[in-house]
N, C-alpha and C. Protein backbone atom coordinates (compact mmCIF):
# COMPACT_ATOMS: atom_id res chain seq x y z
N UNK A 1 -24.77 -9.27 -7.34
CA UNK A 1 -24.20 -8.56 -6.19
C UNK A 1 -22.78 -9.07 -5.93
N UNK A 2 -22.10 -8.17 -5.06
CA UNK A 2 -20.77 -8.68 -4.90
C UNK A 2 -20.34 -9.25 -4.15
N UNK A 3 -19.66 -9.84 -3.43
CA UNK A 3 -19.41 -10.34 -1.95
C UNK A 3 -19.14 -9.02 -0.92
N UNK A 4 -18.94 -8.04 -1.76
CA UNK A 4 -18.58 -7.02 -0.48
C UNK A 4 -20.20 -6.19 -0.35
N UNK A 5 -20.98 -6.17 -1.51
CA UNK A 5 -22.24 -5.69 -1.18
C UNK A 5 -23.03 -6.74 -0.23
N UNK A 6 -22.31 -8.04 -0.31
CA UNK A 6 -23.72 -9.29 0.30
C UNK A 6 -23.38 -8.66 1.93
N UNK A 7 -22.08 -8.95 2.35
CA UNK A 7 -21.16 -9.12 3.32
C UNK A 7 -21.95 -7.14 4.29
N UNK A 8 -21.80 -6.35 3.19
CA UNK A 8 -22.57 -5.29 3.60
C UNK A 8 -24.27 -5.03 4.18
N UNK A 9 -25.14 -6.34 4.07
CA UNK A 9 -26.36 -6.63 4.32
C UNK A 9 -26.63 -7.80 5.24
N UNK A 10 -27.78 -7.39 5.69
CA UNK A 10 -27.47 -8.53 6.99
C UNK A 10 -28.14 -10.05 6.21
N UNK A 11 -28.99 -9.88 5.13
CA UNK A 11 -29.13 -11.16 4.77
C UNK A 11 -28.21 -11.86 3.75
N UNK A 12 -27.40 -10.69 3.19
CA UNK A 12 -26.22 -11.48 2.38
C UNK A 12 -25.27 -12.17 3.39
N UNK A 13 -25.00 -11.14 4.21
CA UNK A 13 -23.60 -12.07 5.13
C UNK A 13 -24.29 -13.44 6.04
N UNK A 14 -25.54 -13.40 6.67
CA UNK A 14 -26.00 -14.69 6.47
C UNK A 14 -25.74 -15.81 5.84
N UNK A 15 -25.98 -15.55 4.75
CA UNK A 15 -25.60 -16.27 3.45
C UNK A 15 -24.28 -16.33 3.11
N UNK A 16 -23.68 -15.61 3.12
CA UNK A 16 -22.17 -16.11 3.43
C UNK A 16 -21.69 -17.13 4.44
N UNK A 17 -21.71 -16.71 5.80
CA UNK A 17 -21.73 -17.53 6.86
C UNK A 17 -22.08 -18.79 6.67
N UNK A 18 -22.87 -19.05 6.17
CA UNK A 18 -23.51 -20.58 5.89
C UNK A 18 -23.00 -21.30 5.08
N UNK A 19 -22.21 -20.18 4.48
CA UNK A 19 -21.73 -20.94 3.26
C UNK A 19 -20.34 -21.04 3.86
N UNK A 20 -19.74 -20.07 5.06
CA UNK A 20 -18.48 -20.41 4.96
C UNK A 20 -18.80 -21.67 5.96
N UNK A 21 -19.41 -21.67 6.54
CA UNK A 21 -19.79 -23.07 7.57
C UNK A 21 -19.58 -24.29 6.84
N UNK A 22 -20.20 -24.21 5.69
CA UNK A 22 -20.95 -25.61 5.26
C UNK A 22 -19.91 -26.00 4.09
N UNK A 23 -18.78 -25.12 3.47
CA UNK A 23 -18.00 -25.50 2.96
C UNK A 23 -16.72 -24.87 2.81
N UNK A 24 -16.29 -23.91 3.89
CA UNK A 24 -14.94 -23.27 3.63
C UNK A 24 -13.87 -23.26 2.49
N UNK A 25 -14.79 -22.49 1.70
CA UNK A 25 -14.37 -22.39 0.19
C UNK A 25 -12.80 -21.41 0.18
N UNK A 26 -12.00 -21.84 0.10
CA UNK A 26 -10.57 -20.73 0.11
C UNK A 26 -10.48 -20.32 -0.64
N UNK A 27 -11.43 -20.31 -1.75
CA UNK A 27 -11.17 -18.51 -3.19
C UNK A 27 -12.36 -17.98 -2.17
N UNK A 28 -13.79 -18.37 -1.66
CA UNK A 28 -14.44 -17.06 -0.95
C UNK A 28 -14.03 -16.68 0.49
N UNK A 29 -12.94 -17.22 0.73
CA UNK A 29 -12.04 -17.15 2.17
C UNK A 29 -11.61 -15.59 1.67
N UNK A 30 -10.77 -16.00 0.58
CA UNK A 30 -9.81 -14.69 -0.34
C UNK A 30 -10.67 -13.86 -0.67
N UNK A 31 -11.56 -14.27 -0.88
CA UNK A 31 -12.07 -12.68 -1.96
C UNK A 31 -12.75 -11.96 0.04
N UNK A 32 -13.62 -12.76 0.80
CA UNK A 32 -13.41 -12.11 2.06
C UNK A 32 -12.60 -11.85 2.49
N UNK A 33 -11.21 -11.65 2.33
CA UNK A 33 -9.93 -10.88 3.20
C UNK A 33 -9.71 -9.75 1.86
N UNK A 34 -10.17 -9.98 0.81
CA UNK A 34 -9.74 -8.47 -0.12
C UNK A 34 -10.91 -7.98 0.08
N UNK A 35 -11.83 -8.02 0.60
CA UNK A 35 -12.96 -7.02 0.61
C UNK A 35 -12.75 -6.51 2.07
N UNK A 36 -11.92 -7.84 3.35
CA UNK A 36 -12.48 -6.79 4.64
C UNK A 36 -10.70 -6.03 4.50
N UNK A 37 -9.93 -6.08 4.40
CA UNK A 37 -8.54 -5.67 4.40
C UNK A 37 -8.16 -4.56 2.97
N UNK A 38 -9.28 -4.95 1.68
CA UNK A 38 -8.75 -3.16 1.11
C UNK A 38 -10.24 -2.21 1.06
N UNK A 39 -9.14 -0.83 1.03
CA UNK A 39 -9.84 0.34 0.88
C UNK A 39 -11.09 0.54 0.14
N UNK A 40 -11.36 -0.44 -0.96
CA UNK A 40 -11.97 -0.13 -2.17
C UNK A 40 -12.60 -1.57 -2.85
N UNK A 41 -12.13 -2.57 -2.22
CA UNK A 41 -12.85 -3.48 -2.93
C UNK A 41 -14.54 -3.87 -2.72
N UNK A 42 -15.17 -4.41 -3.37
CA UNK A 42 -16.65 -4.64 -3.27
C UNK A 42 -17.39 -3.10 -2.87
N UNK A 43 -16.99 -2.10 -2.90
CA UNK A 43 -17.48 -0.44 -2.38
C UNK A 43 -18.15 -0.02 -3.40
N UNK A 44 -17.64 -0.17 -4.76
CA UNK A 44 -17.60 0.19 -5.84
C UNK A 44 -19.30 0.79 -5.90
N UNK A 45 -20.55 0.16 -5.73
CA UNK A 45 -21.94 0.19 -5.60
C UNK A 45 -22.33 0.49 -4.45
N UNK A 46 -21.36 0.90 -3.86
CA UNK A 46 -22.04 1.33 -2.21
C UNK A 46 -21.63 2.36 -1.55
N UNK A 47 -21.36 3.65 -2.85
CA UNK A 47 -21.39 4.68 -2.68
C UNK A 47 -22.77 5.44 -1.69
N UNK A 48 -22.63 6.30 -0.54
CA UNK A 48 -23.56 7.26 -0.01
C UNK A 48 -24.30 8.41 -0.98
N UNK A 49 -25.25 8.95 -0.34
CA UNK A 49 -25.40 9.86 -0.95
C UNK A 49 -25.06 10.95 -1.43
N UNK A 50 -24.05 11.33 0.03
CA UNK A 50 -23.50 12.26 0.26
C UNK A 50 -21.97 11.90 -0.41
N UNK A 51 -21.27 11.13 -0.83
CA UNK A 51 -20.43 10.27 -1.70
C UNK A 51 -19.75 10.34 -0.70
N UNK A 52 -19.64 9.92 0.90
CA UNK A 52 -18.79 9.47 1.77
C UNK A 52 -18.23 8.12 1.11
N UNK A 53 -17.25 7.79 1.41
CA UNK A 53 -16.61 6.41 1.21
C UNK A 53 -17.69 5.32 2.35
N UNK A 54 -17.60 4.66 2.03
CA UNK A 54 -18.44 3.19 2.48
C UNK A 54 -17.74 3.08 3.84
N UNK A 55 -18.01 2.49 4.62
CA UNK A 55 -17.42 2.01 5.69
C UNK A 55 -16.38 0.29 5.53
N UNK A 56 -15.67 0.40 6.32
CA UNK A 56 -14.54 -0.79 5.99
C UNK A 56 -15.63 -1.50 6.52
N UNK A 57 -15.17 -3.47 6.08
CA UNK A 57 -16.33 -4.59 6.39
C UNK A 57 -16.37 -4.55 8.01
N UNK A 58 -15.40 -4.47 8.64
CA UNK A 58 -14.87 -3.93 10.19
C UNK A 58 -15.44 -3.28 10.76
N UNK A 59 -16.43 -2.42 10.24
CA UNK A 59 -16.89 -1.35 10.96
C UNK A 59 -18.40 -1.65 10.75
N UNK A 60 -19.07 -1.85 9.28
CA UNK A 60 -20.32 -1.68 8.79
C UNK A 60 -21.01 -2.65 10.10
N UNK A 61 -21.85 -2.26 9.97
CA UNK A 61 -22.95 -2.81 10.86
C UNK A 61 -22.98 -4.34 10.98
N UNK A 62 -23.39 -4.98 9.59
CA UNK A 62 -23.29 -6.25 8.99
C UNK A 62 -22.26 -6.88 8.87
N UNK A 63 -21.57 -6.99 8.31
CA UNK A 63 -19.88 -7.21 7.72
C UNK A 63 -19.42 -7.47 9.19
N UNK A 64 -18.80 -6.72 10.28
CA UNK A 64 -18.71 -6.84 11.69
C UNK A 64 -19.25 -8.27 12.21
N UNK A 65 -20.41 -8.25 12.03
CA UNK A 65 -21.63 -9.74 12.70
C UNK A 65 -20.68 -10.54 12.22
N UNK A 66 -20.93 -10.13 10.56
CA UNK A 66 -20.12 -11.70 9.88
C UNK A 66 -19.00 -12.23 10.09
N UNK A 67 -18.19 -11.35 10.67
CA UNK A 67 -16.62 -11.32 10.76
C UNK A 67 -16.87 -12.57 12.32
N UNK A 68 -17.56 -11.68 13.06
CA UNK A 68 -17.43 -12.08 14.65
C UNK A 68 -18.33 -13.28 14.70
N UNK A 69 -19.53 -13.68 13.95
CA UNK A 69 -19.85 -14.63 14.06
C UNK A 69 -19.46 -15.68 13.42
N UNK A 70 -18.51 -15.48 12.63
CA UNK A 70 -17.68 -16.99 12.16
C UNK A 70 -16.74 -17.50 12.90
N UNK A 71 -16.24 -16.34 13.36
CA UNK A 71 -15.20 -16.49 14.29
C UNK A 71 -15.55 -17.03 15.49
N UNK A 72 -16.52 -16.90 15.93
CA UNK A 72 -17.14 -17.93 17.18
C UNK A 72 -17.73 -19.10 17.07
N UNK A 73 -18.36 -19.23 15.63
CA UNK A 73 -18.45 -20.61 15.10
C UNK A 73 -17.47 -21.43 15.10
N UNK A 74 -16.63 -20.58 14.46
CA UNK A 74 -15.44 -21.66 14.42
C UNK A 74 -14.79 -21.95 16.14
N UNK A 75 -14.79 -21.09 16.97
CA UNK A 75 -14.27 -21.18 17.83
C UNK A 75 -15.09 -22.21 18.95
N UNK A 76 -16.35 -22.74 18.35
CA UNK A 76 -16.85 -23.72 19.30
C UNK A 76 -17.24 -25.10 18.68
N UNK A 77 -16.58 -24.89 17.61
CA UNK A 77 -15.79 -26.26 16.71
C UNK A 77 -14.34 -26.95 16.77
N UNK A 78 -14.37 -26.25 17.54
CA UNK A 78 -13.03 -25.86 17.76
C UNK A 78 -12.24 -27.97 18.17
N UNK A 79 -13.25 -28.37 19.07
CA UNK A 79 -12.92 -29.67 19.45
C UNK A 79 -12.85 -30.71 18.81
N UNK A 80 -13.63 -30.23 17.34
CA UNK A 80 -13.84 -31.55 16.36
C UNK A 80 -13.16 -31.35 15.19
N UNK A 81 -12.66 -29.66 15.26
CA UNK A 81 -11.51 -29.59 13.62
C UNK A 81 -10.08 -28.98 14.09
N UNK A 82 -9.36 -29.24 13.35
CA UNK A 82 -7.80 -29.04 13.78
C UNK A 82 -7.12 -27.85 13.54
N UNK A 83 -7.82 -27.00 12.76
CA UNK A 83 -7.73 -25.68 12.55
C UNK A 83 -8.92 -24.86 12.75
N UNK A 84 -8.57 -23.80 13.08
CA UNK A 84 -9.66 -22.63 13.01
C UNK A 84 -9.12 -21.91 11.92
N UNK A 85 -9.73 -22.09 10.40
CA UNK A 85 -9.09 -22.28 9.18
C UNK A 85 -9.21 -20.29 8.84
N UNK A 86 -10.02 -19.94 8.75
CA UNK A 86 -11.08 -18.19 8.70
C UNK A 86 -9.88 -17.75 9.84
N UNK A 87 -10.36 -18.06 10.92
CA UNK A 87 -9.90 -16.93 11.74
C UNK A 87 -8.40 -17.13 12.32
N UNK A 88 -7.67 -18.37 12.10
CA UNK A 88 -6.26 -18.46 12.03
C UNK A 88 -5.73 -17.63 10.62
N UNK A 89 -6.53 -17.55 9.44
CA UNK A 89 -5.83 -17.23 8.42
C UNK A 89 -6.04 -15.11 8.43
N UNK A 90 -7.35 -15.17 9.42
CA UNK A 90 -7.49 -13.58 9.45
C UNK A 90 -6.59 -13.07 10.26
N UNK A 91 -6.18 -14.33 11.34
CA UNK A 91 -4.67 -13.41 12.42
C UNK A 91 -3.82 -12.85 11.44
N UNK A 92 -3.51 -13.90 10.53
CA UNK A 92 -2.02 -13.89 9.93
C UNK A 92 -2.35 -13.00 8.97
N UNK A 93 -3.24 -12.61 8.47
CA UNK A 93 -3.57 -11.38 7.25
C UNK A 93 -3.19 -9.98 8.58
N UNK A 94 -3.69 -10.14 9.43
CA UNK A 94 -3.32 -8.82 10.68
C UNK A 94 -1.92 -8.70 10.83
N UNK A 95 -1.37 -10.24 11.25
CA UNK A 95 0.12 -9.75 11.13
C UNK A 95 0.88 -9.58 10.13
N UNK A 96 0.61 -9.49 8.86
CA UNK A 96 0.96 -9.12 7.83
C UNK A 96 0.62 -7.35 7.95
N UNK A 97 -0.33 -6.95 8.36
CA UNK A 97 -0.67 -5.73 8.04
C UNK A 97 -1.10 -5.11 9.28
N UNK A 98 -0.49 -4.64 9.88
CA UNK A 98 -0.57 -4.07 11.93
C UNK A 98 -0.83 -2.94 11.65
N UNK A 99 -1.05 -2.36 10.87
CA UNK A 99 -1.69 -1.02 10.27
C UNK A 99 -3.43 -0.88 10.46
N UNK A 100 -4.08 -2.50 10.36
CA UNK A 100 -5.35 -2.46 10.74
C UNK A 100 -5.64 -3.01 11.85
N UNK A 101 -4.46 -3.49 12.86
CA UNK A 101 -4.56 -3.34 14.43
C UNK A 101 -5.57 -2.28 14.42
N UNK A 102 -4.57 -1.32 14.56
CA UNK A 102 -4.80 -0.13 15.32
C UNK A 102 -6.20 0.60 14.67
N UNK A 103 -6.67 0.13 13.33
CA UNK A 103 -7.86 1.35 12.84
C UNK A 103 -8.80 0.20 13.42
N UNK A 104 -8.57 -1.01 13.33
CA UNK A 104 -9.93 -1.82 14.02
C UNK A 104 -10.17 -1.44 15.29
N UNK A 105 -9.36 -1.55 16.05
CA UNK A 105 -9.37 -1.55 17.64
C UNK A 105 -10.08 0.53 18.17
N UNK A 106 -10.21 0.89 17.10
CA UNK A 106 -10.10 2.46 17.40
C UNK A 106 -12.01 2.10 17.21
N UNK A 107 -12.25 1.32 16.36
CA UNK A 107 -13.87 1.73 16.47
C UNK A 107 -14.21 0.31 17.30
N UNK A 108 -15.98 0.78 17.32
CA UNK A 108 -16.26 -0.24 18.31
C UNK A 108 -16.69 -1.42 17.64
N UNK A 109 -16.86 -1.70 16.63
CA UNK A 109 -17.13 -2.79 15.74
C UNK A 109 -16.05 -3.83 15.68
N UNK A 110 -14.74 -3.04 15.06
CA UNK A 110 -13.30 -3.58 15.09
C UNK A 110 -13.34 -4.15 16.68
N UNK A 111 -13.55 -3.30 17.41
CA UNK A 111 -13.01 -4.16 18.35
C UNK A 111 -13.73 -5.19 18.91
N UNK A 112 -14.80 -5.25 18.60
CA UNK A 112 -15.97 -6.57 19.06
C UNK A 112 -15.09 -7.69 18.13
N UNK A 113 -14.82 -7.72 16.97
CA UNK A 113 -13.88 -8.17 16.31
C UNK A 113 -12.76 -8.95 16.81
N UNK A 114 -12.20 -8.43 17.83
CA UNK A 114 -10.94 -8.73 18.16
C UNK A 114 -11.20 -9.30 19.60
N UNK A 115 -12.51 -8.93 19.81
CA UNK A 115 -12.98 -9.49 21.59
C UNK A 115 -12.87 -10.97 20.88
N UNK A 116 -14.08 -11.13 19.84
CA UNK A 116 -13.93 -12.79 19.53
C UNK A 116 -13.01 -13.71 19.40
N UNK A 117 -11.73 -13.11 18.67
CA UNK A 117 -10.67 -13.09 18.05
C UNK A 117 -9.82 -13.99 19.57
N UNK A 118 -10.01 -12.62 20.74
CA UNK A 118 -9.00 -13.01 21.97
C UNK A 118 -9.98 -14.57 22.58
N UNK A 119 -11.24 -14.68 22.39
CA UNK A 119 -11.96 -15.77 23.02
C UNK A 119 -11.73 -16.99 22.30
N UNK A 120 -11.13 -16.81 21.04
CA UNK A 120 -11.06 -18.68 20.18
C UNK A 120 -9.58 -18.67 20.69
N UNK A 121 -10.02 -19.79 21.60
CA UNK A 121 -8.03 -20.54 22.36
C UNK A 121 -7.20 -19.96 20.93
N UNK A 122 -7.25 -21.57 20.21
CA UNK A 122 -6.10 -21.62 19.44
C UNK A 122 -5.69 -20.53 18.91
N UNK A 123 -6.27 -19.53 18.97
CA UNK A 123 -5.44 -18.09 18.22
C UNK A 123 -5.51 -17.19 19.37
N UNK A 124 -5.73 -17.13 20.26
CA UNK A 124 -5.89 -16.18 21.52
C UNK A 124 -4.57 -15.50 21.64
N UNK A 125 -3.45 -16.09 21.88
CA UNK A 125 -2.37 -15.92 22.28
C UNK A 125 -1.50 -15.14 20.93
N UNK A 126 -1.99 -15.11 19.83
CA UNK A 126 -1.86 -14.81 18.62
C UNK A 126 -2.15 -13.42 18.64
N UNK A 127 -3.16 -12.78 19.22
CA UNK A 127 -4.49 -12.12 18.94
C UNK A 127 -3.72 -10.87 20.05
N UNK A 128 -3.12 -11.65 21.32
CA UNK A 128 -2.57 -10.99 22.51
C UNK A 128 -1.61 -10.18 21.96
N UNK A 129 -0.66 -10.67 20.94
CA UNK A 129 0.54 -10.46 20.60
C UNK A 129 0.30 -9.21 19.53
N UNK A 130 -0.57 -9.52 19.04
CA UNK A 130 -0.98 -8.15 18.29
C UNK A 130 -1.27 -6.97 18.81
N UNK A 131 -1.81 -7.08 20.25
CA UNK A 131 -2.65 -6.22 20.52
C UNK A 131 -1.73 -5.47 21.63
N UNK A 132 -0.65 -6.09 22.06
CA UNK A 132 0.00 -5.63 22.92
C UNK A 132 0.97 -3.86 23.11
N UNK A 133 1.17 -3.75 21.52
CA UNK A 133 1.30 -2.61 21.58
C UNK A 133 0.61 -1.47 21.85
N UNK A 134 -0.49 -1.91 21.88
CA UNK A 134 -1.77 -0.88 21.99
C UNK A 134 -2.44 -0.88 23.71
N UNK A 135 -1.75 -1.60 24.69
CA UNK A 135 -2.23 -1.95 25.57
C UNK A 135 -2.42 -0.59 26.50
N UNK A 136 -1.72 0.46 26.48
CA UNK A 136 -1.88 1.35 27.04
C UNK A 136 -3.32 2.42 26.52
N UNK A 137 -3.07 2.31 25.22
CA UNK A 137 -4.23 3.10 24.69
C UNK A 137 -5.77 2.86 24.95
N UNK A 138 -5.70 0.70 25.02
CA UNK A 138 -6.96 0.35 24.84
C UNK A 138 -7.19 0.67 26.66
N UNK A 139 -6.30 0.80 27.67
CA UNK A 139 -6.64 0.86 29.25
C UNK A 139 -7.10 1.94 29.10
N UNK A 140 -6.51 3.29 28.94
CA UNK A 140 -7.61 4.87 29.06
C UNK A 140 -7.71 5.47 27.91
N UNK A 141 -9.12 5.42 27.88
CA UNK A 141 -9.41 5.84 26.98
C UNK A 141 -9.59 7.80 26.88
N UNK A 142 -9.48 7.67 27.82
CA UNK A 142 -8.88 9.48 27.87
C UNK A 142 -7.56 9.92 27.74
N UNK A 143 -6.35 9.25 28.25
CA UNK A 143 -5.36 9.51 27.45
C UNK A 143 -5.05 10.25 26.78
N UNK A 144 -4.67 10.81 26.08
CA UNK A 144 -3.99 11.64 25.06
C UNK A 144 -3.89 10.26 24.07
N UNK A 145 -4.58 10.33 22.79
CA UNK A 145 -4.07 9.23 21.97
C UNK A 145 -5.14 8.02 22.50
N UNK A 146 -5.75 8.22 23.21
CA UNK A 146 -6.09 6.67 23.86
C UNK A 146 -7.23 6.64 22.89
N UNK A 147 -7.76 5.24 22.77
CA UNK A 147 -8.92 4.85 22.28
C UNK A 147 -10.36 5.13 22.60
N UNK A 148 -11.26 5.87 22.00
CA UNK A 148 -12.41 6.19 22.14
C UNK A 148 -13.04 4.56 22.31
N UNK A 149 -13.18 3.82 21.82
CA UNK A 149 -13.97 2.85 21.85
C UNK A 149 -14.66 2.40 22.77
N UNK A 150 -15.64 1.95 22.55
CA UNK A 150 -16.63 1.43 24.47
C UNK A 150 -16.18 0.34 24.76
N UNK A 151 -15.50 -0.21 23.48
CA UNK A 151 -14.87 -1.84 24.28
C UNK A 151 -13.91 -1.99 24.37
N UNK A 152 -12.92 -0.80 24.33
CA UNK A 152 -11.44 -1.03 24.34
C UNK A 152 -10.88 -1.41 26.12
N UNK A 153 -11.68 -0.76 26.89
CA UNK A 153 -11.19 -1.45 28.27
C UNK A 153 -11.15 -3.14 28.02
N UNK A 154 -12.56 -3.40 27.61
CA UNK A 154 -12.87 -4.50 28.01
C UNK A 154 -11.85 -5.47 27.17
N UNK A 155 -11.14 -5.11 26.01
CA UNK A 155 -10.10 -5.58 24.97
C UNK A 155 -9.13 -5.48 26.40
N UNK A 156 -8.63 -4.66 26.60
CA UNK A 156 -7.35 -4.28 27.62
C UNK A 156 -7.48 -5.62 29.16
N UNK A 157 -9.11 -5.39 29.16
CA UNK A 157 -8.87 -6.42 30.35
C UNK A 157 -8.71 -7.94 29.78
N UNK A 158 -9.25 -8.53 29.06
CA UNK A 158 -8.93 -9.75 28.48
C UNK A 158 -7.48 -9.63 27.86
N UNK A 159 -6.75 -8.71 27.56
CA UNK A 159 -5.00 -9.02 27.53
C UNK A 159 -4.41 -9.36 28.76
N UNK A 160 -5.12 -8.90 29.98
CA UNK A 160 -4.04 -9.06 31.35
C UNK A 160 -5.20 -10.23 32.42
């Protein structure tokens, strides 16, 4: 299996998690930012029936958990290690690419994502700065343009 099929199941990304816990491996750091950040990686076997494209790791059901529950792991380790190594290095993959601001924050997965994201201190303020352009969209979600999401208020209220 692949890392983007494990990462797609709730007992593979388990198993990831544990593994990124127990040894924060930086080639499976990498190959997790090319599976949650491109179009096509690890998908390859996880074609639908209907041959919809797969869902980004951001969105899938599983993949989401994994994202948000490392990110809170790390964020309540926070006192005993000097980096938040995963989710400082997933800001900086965002600000490299502000193109998946905006498609995360539009579903509700992405943005559970980014709730965690605003709750670990050391990158909070990081997380703000990203999100700030979007601050109008994530407040009404009726808008013209505004964000459907069920948690985009609640994104909007943790910016202010």
């Amino acid at each position: 299996a692949t890392v983007g099929a494990l990462l797609r199941s709730l007992p593979g990304a388990q198993v990831l998690l544990e593994m990124m816990k127990e040894w924060k491996d930086p080639e499976l750091q990498e190959i997790i930012f090319n599976c949650t950040f491109s179009e096509d990686a690890g998908n390859d076997d996880q074609m639908t029936d209907n041959d919809k494209a797969p869902l980004m790791i951001y969105e899938d059901p599983a993949g989401h958990l994994f994202l948000k529950r490392l990110i809170i792991w790390e964020a309540s380790q926070a006192s005993t290690q000097e980096t938040s190594g995963f989710s400082e290095a997933f800001v900086q993959r965002l600000e490299e690419r502000p193109e998946f601001v905006k498609r995360m924050i539009q579903t509700n997965r992405g943005s559970f994502v980014f709730e965690a994201l605003l709750k670990a201190e050391r990158i909070s303020s990081k997380v703000k700065k990203l999100l700030k352009p979007h601050s109008t969209l994530l407040k009404d979600p009726e808008a013209e343009g505004g964000f459907k999401s069920k948690v985009a208020k609640a994104l909007h209220d943790l910016l202010h």
